[in-house]
PDB file of N, CA and C in Angstrom:
ATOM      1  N   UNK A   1       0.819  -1.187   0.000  1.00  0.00           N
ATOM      2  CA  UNK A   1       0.000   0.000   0.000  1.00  0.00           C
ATOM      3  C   UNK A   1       0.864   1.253   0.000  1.00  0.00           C
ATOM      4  N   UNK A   2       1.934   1.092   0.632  1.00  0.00           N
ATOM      5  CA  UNK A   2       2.923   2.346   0.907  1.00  0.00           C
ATOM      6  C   UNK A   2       3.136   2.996  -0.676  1.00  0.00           C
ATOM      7  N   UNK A   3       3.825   1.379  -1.440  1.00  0.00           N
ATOM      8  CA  UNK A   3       4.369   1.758  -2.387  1.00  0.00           C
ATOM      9  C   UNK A   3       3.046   2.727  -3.621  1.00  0.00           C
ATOM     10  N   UNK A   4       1.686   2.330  -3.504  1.00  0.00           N
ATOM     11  CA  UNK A   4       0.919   2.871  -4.403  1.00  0.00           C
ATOM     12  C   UNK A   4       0.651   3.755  -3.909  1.00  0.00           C
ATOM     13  N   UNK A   5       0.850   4.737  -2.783  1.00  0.00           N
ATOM     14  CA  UNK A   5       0.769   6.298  -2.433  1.00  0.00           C
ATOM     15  C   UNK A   5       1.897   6.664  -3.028  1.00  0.00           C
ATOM     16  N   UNK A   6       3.017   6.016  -2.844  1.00  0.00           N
ATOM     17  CA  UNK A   6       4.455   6.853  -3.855  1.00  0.00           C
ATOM     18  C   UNK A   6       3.962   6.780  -4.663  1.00  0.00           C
ATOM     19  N   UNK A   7       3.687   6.194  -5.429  1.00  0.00           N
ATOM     20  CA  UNK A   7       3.238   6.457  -7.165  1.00  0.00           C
ATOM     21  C   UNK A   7       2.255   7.269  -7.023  1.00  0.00           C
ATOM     22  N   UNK A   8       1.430   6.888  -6.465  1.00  0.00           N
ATOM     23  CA  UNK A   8      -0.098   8.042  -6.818  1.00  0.00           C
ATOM     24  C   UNK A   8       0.567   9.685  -6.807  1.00  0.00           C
ATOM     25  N   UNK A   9       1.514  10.012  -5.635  1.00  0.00           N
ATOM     26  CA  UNK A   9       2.475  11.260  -5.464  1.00  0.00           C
ATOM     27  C   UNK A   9       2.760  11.156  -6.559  1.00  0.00           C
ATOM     28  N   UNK A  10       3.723  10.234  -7.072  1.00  0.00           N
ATOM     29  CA  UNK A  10       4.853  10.887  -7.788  1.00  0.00           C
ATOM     30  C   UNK A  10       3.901  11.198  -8.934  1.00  0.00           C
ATOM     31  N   UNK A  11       2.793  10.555  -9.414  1.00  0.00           N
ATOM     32  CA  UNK A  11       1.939  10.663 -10.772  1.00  0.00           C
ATOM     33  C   UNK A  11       1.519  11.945 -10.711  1.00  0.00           C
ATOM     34  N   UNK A  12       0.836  12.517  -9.312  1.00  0.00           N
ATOM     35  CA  UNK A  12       0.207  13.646  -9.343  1.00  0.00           C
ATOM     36  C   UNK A  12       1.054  15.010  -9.645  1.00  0.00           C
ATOM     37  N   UNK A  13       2.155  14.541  -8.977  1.00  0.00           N
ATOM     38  CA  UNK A  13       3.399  15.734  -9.590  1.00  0.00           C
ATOM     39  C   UNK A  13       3.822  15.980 -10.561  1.00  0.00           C
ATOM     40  N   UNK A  14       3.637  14.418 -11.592  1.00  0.00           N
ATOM     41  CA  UNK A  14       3.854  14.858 -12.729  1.00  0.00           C
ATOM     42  C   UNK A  14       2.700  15.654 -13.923  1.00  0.00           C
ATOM     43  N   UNK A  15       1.691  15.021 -12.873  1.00  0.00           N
ATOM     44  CA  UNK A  15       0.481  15.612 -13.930  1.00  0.00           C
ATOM     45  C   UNK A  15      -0.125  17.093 -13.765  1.00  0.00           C
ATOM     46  N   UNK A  16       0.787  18.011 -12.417  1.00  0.00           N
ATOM     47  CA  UNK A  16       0.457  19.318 -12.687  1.00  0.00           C
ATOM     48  C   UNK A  16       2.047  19.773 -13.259  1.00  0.00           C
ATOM     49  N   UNK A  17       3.119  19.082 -13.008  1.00  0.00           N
ATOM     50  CA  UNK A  17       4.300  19.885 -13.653  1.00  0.00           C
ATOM     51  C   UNK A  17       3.778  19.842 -15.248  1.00  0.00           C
ATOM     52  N   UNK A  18       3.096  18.517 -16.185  1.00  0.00           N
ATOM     53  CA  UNK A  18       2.419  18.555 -17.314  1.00  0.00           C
ATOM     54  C   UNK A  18       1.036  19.702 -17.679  1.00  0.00           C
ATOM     55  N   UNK A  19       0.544  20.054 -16.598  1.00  0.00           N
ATOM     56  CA  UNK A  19      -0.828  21.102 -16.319  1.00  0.00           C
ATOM     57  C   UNK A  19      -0.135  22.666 -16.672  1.00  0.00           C
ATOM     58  N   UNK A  20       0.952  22.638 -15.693  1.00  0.00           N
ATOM     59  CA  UNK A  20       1.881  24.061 -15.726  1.00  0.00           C
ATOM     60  C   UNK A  20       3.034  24.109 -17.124  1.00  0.00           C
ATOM     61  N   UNK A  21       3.201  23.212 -17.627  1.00  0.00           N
ATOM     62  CA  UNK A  21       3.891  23.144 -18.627  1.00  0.00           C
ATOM     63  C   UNK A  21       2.932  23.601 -20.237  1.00  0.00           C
ATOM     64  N   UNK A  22       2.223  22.867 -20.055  1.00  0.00           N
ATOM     65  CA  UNK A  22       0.838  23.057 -21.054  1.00  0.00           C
ATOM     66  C   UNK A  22       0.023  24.392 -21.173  1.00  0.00           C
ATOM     67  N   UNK A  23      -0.092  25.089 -19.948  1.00  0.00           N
ATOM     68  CA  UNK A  23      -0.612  26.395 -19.613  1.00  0.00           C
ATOM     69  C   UNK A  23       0.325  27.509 -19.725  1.00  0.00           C
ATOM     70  N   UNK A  24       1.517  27.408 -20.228  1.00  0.00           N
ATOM     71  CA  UNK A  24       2.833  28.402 -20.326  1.00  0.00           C
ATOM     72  C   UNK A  24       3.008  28.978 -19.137  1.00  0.00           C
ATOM     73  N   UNK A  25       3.014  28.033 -18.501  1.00  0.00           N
ATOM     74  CA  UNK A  25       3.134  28.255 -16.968  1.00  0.00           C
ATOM     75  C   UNK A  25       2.766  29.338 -16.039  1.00  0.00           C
ATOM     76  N   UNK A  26       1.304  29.528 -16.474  1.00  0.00           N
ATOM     77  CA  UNK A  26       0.213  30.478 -16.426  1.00  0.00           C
ATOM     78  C   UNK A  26      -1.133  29.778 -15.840  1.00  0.00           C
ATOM     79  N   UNK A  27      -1.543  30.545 -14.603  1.00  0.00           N
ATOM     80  CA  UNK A  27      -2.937  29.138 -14.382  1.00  0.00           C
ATOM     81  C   UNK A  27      -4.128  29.899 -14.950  1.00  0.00           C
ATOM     82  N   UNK A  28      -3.483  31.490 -15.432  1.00  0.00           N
ATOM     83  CA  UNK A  28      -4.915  32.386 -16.095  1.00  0.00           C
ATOM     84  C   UNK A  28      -5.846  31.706 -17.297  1.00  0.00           C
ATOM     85  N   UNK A  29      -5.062  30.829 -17.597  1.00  0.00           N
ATOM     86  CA  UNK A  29      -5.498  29.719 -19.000  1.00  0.00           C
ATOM     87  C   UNK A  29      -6.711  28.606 -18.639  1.00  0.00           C
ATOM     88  N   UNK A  30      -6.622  28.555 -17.175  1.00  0.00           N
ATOM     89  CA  UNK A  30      -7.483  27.269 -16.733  1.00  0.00           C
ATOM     90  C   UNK A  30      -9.165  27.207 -17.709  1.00  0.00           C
ATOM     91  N   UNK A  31      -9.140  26.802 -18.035  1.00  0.00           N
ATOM     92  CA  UNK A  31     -10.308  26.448 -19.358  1.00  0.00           C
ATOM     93  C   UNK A  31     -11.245  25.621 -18.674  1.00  0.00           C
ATOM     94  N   UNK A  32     -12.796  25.090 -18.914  1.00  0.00           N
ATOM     95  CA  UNK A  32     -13.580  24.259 -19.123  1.00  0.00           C
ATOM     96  C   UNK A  32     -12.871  22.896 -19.527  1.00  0.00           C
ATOM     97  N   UNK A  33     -11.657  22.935 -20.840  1.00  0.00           N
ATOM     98  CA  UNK A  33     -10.968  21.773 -21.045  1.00  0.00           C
ATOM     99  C   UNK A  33      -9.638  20.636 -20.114  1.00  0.00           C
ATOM    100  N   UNK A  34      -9.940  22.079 -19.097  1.00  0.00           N
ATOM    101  CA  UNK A  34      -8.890  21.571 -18.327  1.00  0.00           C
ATOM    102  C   UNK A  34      -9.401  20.905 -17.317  1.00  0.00           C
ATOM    103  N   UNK A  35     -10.365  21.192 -16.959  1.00  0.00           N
ATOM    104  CA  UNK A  35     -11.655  20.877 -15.535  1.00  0.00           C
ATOM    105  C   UNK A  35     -11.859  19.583 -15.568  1.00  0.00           C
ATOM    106  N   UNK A  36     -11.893  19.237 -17.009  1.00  0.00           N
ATOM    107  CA  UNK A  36     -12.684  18.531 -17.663  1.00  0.00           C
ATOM    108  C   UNK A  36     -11.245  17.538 -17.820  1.00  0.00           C
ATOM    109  N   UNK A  37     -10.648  17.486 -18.147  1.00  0.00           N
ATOM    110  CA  UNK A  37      -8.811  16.523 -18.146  1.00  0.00           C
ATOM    111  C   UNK A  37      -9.144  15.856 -16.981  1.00  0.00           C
ATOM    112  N   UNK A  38      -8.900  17.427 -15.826  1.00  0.00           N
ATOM    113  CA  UNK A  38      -8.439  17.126 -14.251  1.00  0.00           C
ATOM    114  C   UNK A  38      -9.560  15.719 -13.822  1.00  0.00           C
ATOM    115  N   UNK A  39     -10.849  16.043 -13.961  1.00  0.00           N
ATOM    116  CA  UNK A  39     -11.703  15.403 -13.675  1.00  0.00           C
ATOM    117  C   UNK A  39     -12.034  13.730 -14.407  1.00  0.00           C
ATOM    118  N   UNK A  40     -11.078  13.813 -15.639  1.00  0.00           N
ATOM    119  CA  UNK A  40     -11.290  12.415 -15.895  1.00  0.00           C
ATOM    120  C   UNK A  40     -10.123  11.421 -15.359  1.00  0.00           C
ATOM    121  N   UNK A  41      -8.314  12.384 -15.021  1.00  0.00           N
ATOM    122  CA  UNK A  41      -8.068  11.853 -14.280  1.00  0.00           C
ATOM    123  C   UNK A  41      -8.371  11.392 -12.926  1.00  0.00           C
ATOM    124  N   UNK A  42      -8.869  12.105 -12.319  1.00  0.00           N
ATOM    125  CA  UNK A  42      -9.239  11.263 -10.990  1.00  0.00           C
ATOM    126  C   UNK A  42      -9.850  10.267 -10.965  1.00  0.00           C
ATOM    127  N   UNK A  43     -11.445  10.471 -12.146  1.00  0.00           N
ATOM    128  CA  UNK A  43     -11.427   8.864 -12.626  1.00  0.00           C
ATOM    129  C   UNK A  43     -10.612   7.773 -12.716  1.00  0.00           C
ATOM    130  N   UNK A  44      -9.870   8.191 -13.690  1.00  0.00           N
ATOM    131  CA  UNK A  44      -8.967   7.015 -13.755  1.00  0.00           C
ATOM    132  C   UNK A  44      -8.442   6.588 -12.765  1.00  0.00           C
ATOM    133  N   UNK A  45      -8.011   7.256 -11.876  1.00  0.00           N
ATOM    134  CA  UNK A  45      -7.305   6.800 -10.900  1.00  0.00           C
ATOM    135  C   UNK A  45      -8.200   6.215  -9.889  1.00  0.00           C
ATOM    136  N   UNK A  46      -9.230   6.105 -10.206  1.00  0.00           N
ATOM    137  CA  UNK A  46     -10.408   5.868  -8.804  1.00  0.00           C
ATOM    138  C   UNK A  46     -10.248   4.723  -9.578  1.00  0.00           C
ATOM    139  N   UNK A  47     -10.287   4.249 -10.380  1.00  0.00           N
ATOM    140  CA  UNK A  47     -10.584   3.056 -10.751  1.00  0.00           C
ATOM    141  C   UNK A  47      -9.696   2.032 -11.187  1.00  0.00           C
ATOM    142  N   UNK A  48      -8.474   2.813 -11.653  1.00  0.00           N
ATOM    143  CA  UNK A  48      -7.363   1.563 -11.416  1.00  0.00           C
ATOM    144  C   UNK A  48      -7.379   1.483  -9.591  1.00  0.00           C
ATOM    145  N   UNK A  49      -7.192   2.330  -8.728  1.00  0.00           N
ATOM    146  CA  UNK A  49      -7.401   2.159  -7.475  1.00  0.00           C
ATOM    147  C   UNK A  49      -7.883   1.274  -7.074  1.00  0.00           C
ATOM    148  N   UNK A  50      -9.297   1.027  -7.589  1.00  0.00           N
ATOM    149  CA  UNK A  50     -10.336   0.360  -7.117  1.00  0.00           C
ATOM    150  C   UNK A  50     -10.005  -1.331  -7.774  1.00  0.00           C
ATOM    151  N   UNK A  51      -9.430  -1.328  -8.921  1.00  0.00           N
ATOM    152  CA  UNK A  51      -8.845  -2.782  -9.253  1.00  0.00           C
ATOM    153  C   UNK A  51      -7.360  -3.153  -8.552  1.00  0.00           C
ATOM    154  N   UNK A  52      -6.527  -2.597  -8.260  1.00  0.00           N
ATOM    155  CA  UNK A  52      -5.969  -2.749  -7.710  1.00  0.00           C
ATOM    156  C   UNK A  52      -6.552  -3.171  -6.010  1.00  0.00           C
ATOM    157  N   UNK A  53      -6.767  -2.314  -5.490  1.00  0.00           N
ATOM    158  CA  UNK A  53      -7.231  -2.518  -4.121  1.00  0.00           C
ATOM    159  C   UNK A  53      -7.999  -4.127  -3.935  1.00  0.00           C
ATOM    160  N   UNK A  54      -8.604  -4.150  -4.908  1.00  0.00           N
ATOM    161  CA  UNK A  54      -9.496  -5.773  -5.327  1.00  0.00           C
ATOM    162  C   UNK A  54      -8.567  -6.869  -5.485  1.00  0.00           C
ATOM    163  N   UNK A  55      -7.725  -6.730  -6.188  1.00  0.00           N
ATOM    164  CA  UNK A  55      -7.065  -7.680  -6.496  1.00  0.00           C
ATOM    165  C   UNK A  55      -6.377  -7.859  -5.354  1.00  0.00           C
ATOM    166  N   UNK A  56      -5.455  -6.909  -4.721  1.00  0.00           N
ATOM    167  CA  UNK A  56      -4.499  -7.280  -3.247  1.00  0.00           C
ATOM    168  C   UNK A  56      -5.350  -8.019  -2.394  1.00  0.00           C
ATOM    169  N   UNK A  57      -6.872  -7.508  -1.877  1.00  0.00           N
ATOM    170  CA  UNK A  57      -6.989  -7.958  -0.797  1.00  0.00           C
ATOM    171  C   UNK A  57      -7.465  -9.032  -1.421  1.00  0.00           C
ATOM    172  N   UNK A  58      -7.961  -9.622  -2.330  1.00  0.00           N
ATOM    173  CA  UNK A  58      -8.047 -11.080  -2.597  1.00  0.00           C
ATOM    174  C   UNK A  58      -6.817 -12.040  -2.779  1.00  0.00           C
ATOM    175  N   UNK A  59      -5.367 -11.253  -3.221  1.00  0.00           N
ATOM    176  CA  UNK A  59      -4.497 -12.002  -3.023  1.00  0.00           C
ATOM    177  C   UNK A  59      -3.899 -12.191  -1.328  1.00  0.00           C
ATOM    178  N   UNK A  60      -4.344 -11.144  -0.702  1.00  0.00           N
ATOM    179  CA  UNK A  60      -3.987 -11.211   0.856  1.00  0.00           C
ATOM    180  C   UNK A  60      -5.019 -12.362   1.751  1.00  0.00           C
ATOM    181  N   UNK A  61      -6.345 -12.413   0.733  1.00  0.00           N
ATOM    182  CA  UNK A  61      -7.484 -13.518   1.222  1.00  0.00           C
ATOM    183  C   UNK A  61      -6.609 -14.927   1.303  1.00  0.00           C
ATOM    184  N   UNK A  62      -6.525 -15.513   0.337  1.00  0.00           N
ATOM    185  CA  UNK A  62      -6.314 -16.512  -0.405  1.00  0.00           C
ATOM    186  C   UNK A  62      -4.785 -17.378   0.506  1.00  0.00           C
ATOM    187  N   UNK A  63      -4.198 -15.851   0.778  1.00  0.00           N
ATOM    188  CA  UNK A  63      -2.555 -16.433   1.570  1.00  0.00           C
ATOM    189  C   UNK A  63      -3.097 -16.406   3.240  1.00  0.00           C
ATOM    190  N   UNK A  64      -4.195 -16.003   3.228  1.00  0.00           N
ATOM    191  CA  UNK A  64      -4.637 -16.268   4.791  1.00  0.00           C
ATOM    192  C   UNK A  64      -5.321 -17.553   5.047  1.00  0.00           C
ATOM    193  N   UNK A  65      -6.110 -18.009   4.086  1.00  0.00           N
ATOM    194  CA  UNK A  65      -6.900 -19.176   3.740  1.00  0.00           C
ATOM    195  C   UNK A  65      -5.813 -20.084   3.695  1.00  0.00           C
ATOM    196  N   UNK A  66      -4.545 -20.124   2.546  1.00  0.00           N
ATOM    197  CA  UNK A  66      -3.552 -21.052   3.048  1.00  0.00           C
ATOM    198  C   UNK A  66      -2.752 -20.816   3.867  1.00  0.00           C
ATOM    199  N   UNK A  67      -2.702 -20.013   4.891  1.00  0.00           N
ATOM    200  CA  UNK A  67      -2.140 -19.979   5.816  1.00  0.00           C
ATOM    201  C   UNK A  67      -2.664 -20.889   7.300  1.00  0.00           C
ATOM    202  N   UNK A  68      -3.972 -21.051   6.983  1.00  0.00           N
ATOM    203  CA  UNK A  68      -4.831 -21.434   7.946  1.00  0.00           C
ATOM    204  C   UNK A  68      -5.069 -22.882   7.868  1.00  0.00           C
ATOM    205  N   UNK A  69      -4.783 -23.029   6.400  1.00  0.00           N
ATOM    206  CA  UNK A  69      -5.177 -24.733   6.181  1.00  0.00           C
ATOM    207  C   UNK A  69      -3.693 -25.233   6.157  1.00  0.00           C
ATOM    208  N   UNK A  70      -2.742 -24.848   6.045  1.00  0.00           N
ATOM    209  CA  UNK A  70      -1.572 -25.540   6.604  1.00  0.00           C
ATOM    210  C   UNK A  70      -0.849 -25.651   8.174  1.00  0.00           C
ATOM    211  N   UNK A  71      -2.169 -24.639   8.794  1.00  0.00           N
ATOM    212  CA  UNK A  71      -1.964 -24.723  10.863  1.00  0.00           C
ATOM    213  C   UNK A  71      -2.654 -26.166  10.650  1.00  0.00           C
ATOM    214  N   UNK A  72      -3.793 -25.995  10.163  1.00  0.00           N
ATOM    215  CA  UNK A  72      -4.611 -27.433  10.471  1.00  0.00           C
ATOM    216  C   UNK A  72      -4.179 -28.491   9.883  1.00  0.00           C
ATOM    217  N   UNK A  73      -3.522 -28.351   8.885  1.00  0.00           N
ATOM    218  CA  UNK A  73      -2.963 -29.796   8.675  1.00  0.00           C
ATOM    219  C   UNK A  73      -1.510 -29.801   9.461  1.00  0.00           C
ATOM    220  N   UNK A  74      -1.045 -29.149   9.879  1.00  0.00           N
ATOM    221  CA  UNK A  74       0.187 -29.342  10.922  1.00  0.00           C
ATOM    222  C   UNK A  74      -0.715 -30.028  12.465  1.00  0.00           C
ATOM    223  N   UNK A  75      -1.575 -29.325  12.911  1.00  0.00           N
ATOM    224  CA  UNK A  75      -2.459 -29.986  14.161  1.00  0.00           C
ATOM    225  C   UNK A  75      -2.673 -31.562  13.891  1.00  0.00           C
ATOM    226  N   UNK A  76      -3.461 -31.687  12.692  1.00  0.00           N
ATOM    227  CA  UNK A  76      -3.652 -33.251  12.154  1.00  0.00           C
ATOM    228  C   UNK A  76      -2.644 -34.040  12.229  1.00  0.00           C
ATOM    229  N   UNK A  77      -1.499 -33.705  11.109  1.00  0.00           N
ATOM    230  CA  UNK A  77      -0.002 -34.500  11.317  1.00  0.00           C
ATOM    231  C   UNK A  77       0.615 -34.618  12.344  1.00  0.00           C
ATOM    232  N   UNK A  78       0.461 -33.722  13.955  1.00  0.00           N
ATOM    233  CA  UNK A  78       0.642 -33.955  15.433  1.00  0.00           C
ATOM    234  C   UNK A  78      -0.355 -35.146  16.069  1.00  0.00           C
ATOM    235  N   UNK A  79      -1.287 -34.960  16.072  1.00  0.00           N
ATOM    236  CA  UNK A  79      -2.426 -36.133  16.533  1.00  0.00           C
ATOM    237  C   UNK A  79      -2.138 -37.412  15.773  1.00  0.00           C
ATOM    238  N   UNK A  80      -1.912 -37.260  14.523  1.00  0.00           N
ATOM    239  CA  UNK A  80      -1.905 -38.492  13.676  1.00  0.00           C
ATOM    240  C   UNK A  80      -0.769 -39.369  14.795  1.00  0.00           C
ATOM    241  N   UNK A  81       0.529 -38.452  14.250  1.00  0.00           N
ATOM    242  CA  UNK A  81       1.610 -39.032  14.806  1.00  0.00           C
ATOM    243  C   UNK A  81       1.653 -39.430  16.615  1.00  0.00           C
ATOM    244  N   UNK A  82       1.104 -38.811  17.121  1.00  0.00           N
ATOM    245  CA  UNK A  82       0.876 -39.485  18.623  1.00  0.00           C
ATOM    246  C   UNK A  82       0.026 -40.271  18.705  1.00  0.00           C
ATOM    247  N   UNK A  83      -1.310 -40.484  17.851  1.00  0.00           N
ATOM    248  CA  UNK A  83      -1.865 -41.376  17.709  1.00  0.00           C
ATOM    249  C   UNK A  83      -1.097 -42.876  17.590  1.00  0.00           C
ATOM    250  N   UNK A  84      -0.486 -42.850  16.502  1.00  0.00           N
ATOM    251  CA  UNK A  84       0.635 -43.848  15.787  1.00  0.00           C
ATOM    252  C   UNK A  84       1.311 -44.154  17.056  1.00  0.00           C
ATOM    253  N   UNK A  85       1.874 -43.620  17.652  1.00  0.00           N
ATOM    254  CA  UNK A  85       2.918 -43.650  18.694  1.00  0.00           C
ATOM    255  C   UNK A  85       2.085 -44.354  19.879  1.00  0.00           C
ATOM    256  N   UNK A  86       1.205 -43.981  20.220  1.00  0.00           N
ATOM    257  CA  UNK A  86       0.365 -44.825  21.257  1.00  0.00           C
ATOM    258  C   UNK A  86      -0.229 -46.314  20.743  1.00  0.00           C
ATOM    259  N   UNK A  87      -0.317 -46.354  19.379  1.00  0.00           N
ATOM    260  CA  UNK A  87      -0.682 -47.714  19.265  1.00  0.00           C
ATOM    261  C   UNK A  87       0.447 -48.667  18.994  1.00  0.00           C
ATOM    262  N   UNK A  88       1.090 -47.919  18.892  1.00  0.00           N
ATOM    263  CA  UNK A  88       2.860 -48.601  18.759  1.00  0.00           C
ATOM    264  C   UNK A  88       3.435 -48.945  20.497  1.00  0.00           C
ATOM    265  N   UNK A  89       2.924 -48.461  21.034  1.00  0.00           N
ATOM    266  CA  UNK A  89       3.247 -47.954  22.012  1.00  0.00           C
ATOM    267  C   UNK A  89       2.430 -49.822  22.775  1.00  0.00           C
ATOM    268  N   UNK A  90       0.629 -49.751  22.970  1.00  0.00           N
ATOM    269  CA  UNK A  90       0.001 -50.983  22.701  1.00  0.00           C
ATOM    270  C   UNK A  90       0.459 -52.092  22.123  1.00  0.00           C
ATOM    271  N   UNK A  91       1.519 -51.920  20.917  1.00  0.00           N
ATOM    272  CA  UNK A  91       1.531 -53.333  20.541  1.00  0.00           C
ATOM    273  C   UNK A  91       3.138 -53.545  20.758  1.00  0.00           C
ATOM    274  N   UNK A  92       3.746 -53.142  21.155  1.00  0.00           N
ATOM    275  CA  UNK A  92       4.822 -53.671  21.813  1.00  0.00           C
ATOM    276  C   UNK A  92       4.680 -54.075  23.879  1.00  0.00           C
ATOM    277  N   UNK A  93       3.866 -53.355  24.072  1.00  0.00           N
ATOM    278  CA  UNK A  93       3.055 -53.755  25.676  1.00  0.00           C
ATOM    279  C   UNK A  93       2.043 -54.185  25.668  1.00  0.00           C
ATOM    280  N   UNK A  94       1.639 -55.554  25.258  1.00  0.00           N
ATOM    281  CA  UNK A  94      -0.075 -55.942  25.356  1.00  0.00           C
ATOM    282  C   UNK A  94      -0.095 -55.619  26.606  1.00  0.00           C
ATOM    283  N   UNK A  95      -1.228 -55.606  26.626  1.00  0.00           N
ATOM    284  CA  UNK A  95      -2.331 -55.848  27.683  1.00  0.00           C
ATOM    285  C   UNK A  95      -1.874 -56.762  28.918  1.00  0.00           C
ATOM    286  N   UNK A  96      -0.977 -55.836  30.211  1.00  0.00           N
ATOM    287  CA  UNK A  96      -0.397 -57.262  31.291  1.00  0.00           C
ATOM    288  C   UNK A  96      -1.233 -57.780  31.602  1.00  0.00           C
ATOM    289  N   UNK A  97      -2.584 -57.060  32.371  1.00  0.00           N
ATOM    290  CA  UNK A  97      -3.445 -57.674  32.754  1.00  0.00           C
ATOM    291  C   UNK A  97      -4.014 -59.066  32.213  1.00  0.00           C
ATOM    292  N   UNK A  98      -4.201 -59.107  30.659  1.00  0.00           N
ATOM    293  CA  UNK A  98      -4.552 -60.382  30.356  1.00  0.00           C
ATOM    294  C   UNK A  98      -3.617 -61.589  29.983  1.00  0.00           C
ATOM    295  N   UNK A  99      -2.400 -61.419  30.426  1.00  0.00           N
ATOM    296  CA  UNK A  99      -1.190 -62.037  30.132  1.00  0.00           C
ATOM    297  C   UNK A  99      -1.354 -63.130  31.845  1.00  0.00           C
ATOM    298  N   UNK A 100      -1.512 -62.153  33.178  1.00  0.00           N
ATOM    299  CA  UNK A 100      -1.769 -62.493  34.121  1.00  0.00           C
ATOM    300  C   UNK A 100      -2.860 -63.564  34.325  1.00  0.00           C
ATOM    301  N   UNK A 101      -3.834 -63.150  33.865  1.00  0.00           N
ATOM    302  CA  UNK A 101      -4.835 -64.383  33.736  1.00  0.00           C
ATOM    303  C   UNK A 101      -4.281 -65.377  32.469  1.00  0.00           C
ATOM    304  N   UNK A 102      -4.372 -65.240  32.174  1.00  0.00           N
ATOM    305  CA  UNK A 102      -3.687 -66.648  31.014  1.00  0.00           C
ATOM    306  C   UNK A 102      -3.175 -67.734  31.944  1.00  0.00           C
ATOM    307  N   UNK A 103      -1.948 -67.145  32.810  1.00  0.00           N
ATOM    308  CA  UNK A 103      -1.365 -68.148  33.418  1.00  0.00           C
ATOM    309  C   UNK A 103      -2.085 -68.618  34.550  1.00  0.00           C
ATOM    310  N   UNK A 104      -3.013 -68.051  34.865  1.00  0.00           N
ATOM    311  CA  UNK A 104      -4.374 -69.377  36.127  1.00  0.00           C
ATOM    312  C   UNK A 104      -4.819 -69.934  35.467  1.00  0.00           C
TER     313      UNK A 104
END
């Protein structure tokens, strides 16, 4: 975001040093045609703005969404693996208790 306020600056500076350059560096010239420039740039800029702004926060969506589904599959691959480990755990220690009765 930082970086598209530098540009939006640096654009706007260039587009009145182009305003004052065009006007013989006179603002007594300001015309109906100029009103009328000024005003379709801001358009423009409202609206690449507005695609831009769209596009980031859907690319900022998307890295939060996989950010979130790779916590949960890290949680899963923890349980899995202690899971594993406890039944590993069972089949190298049956059950003493029924080892005890066997032998009465």
């Amino acid at each position: 975001m930082k970086n598209l306020t530098i540009i939006g600056i640096l654009l706007l500076g260039i587009s009145g040093l182009l305003f004052y350059l065009t006007t013989n560096l006179e603002v007594e010239e300001f015309t109906l045609s100029h009103f009328m420039g000024i005003m379709g740039g801001v358009g423009i800029g409202l609206i690449i703005g507005g695609i831009v702004g769209y596009v980031s926060k859907g690319s900022s969506i998307k890295a939060e969404q996989k950010r979130k589904e790779w916590q949960r599959l890290q949680q899963e691959k923890i349980e899995i693996e202690r899971q594993a480990a406890e039944l590993a755990q069972q089949n190298v220690n049956p059950n003493p208790n029924n080892s005890e009765n066997s032998n009465l």
